[in-house]
N, C-alpha and C. Protein backbone atom coordinates (compact mmCIF):
# COMPACT_ATOMS: atom_id res chain seq x y z
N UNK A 1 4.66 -5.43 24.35
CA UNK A 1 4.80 -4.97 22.98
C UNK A 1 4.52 -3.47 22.95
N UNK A 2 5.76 -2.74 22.02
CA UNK A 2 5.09 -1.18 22.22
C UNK A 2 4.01 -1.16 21.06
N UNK A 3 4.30 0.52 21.03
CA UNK A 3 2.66 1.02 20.02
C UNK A 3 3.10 0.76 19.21
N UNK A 4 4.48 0.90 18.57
CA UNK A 4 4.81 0.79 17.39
C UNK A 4 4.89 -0.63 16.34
N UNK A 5 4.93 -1.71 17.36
CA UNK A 5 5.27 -2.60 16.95
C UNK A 5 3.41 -3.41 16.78
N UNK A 6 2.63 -2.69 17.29
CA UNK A 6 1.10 -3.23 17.72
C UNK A 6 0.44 -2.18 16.14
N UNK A 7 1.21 -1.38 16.20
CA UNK A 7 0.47 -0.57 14.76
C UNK A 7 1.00 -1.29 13.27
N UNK A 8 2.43 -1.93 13.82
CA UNK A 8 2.91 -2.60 12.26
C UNK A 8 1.59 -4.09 12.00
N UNK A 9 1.86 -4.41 13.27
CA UNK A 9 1.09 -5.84 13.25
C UNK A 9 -0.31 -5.66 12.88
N UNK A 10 -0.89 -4.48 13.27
CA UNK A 10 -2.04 -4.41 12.88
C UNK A 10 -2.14 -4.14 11.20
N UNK A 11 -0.81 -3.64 10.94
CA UNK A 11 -0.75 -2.67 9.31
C UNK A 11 -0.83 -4.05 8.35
N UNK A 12 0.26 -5.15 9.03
CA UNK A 12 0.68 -6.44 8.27
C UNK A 12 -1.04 -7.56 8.11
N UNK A 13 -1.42 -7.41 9.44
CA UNK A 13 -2.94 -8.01 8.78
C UNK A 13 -4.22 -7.18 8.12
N UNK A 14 -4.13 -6.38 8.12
CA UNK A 14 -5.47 -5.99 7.42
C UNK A 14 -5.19 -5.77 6.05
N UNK A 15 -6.44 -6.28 5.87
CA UNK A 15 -6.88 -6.44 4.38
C UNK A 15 -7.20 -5.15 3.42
N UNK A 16 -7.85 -4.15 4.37
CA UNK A 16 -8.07 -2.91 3.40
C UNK A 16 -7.40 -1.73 3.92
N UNK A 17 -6.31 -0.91 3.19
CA UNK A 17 -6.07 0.27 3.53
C UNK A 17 -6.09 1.41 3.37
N UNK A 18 -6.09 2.53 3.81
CA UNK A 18 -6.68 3.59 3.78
C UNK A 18 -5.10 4.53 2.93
N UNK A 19 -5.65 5.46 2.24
CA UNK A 19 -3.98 6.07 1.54
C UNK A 19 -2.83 5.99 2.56
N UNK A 20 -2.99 6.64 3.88
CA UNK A 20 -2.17 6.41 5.04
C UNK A 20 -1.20 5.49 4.83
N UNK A 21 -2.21 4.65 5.14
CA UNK A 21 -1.31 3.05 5.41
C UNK A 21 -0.87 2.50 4.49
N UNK A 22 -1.51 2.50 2.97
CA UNK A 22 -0.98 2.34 2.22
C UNK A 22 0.24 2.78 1.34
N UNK A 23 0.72 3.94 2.04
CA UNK A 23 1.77 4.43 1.76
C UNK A 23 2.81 4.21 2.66
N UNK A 24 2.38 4.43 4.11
CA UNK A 24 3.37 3.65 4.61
C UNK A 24 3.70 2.15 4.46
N UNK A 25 2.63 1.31 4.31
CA UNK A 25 3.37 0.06 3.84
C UNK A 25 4.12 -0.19 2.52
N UNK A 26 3.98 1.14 1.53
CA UNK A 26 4.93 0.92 0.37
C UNK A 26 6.08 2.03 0.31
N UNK A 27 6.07 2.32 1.34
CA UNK A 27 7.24 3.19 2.12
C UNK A 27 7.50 4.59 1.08
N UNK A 28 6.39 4.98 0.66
CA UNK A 28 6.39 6.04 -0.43
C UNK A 28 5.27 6.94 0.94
N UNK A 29 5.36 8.98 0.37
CA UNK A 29 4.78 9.42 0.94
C UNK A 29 2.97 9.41 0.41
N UNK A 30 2.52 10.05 0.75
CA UNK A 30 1.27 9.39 0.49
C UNK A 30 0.69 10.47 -0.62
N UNK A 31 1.36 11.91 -0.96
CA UNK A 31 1.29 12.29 -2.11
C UNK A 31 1.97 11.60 -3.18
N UNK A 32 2.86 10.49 -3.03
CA UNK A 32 3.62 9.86 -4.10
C UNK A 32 2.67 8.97 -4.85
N UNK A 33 1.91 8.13 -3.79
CA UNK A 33 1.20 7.14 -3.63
C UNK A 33 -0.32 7.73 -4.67
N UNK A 34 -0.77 8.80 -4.16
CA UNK A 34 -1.59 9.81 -4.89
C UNK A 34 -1.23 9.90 -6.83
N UNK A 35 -0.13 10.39 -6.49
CA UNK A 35 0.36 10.32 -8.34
C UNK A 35 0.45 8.97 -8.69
N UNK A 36 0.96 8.13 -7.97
CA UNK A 36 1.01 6.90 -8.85
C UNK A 36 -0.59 6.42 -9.53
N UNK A 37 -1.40 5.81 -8.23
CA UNK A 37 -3.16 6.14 -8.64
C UNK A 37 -3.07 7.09 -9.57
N UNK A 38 -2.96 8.55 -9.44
CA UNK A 38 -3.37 9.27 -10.75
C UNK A 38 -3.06 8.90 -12.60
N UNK A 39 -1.87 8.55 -12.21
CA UNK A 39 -1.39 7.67 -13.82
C UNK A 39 -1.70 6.53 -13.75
N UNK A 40 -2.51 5.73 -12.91
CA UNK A 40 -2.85 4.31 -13.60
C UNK A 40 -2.07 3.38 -12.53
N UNK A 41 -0.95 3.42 -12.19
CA UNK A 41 0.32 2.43 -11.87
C UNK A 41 -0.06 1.66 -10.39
N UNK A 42 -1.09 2.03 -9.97
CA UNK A 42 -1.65 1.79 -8.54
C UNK A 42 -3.16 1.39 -8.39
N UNK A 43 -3.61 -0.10 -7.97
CA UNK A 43 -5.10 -0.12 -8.07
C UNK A 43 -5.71 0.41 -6.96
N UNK A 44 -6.71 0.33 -7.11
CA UNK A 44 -7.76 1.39 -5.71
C UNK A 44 -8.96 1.44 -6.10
N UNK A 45 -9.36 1.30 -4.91
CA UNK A 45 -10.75 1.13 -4.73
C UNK A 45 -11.50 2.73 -3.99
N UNK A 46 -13.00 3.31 -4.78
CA UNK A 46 -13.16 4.77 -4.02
C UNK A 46 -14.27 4.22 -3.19
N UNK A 47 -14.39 4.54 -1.98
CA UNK A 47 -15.36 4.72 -0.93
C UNK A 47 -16.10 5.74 -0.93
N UNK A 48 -17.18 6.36 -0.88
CA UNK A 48 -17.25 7.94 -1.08
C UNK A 48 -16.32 8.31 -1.27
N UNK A 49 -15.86 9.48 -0.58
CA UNK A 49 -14.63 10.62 -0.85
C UNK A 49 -12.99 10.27 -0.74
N UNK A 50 -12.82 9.01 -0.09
CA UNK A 50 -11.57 8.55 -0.01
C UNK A 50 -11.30 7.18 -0.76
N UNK A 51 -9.82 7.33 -0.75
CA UNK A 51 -9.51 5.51 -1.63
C UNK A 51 -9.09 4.20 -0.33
N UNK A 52 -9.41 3.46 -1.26
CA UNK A 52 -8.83 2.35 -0.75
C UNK A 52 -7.77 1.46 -1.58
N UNK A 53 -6.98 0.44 -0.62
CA UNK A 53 -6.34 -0.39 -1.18
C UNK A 53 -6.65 -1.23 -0.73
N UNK A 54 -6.35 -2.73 -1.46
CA UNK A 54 -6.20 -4.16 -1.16
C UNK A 54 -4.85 -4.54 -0.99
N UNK A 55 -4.42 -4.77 0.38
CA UNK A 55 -3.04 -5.13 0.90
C UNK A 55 -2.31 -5.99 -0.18
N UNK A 56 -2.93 -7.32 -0.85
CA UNK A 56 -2.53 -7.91 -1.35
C UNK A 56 -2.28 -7.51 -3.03
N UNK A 57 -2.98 -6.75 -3.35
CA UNK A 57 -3.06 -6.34 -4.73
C UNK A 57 -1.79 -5.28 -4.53
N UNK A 58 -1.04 -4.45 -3.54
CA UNK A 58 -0.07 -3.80 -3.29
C UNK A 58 0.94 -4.61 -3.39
N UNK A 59 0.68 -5.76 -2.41
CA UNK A 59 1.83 -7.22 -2.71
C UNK A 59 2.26 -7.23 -3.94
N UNK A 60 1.24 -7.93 -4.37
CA UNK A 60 1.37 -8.57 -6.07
C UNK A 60 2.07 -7.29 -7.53
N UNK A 61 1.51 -6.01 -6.69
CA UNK A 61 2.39 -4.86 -7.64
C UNK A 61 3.76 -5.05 -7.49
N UNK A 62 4.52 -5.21 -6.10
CA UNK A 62 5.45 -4.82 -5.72
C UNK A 62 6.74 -6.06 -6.34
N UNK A 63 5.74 -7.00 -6.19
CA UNK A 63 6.06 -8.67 -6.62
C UNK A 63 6.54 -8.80 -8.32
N UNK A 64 5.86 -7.69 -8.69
CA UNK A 64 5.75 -7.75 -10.10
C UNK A 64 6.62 -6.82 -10.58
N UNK A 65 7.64 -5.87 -9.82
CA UNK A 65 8.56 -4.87 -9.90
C UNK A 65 9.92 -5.32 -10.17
N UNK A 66 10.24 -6.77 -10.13
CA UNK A 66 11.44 -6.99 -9.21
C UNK A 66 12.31 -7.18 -10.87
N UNK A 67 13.23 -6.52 -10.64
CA UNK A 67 14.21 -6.57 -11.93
C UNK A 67 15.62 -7.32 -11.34
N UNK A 68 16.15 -7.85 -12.07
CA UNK A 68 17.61 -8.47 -11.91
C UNK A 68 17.60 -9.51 -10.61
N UNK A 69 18.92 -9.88 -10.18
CA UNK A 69 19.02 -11.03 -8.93
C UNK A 69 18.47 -12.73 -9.75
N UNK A 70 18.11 -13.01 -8.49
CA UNK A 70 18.29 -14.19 -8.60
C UNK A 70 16.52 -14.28 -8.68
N UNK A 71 15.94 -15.56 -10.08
CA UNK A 71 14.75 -15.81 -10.13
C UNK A 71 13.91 -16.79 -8.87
């Protein structure tokens, strides 16, 4: 397995992510990811000086986006 495929797998199980990852798993840059948190539209958690996310609470946003197609 390469690195790349050992960094997704690692991205797909963990539970808490760091802005990084959390932007790459919502395929936005991570200043995007930044404004969204800033207006509200993104939950997060602060650690001292940095945020966090809950993988699944990113899920459930993304889950909750879905317009048109099939129910």
């Amino acid at each position: 397995m390469d690195e790349k495929n050992s960094n997704q797998d690692a991205l797909e199980k963990a539970v808490w992510l760091n802005t990084q990852e959390a932007a790459r798993y919502l395929r936005i840059s991570p200043q995007a990811l930044r404004n969204h948190v800033y207006r509200g539209d993104v939950p997060f958690y602060k650690f001292r000086r940095s945020l966090r996310f809950k993988r699944t609470e990113l899920d459930r946003l993304l889950e909750g986006t879905k317009q048109g197609g099939w129910r």
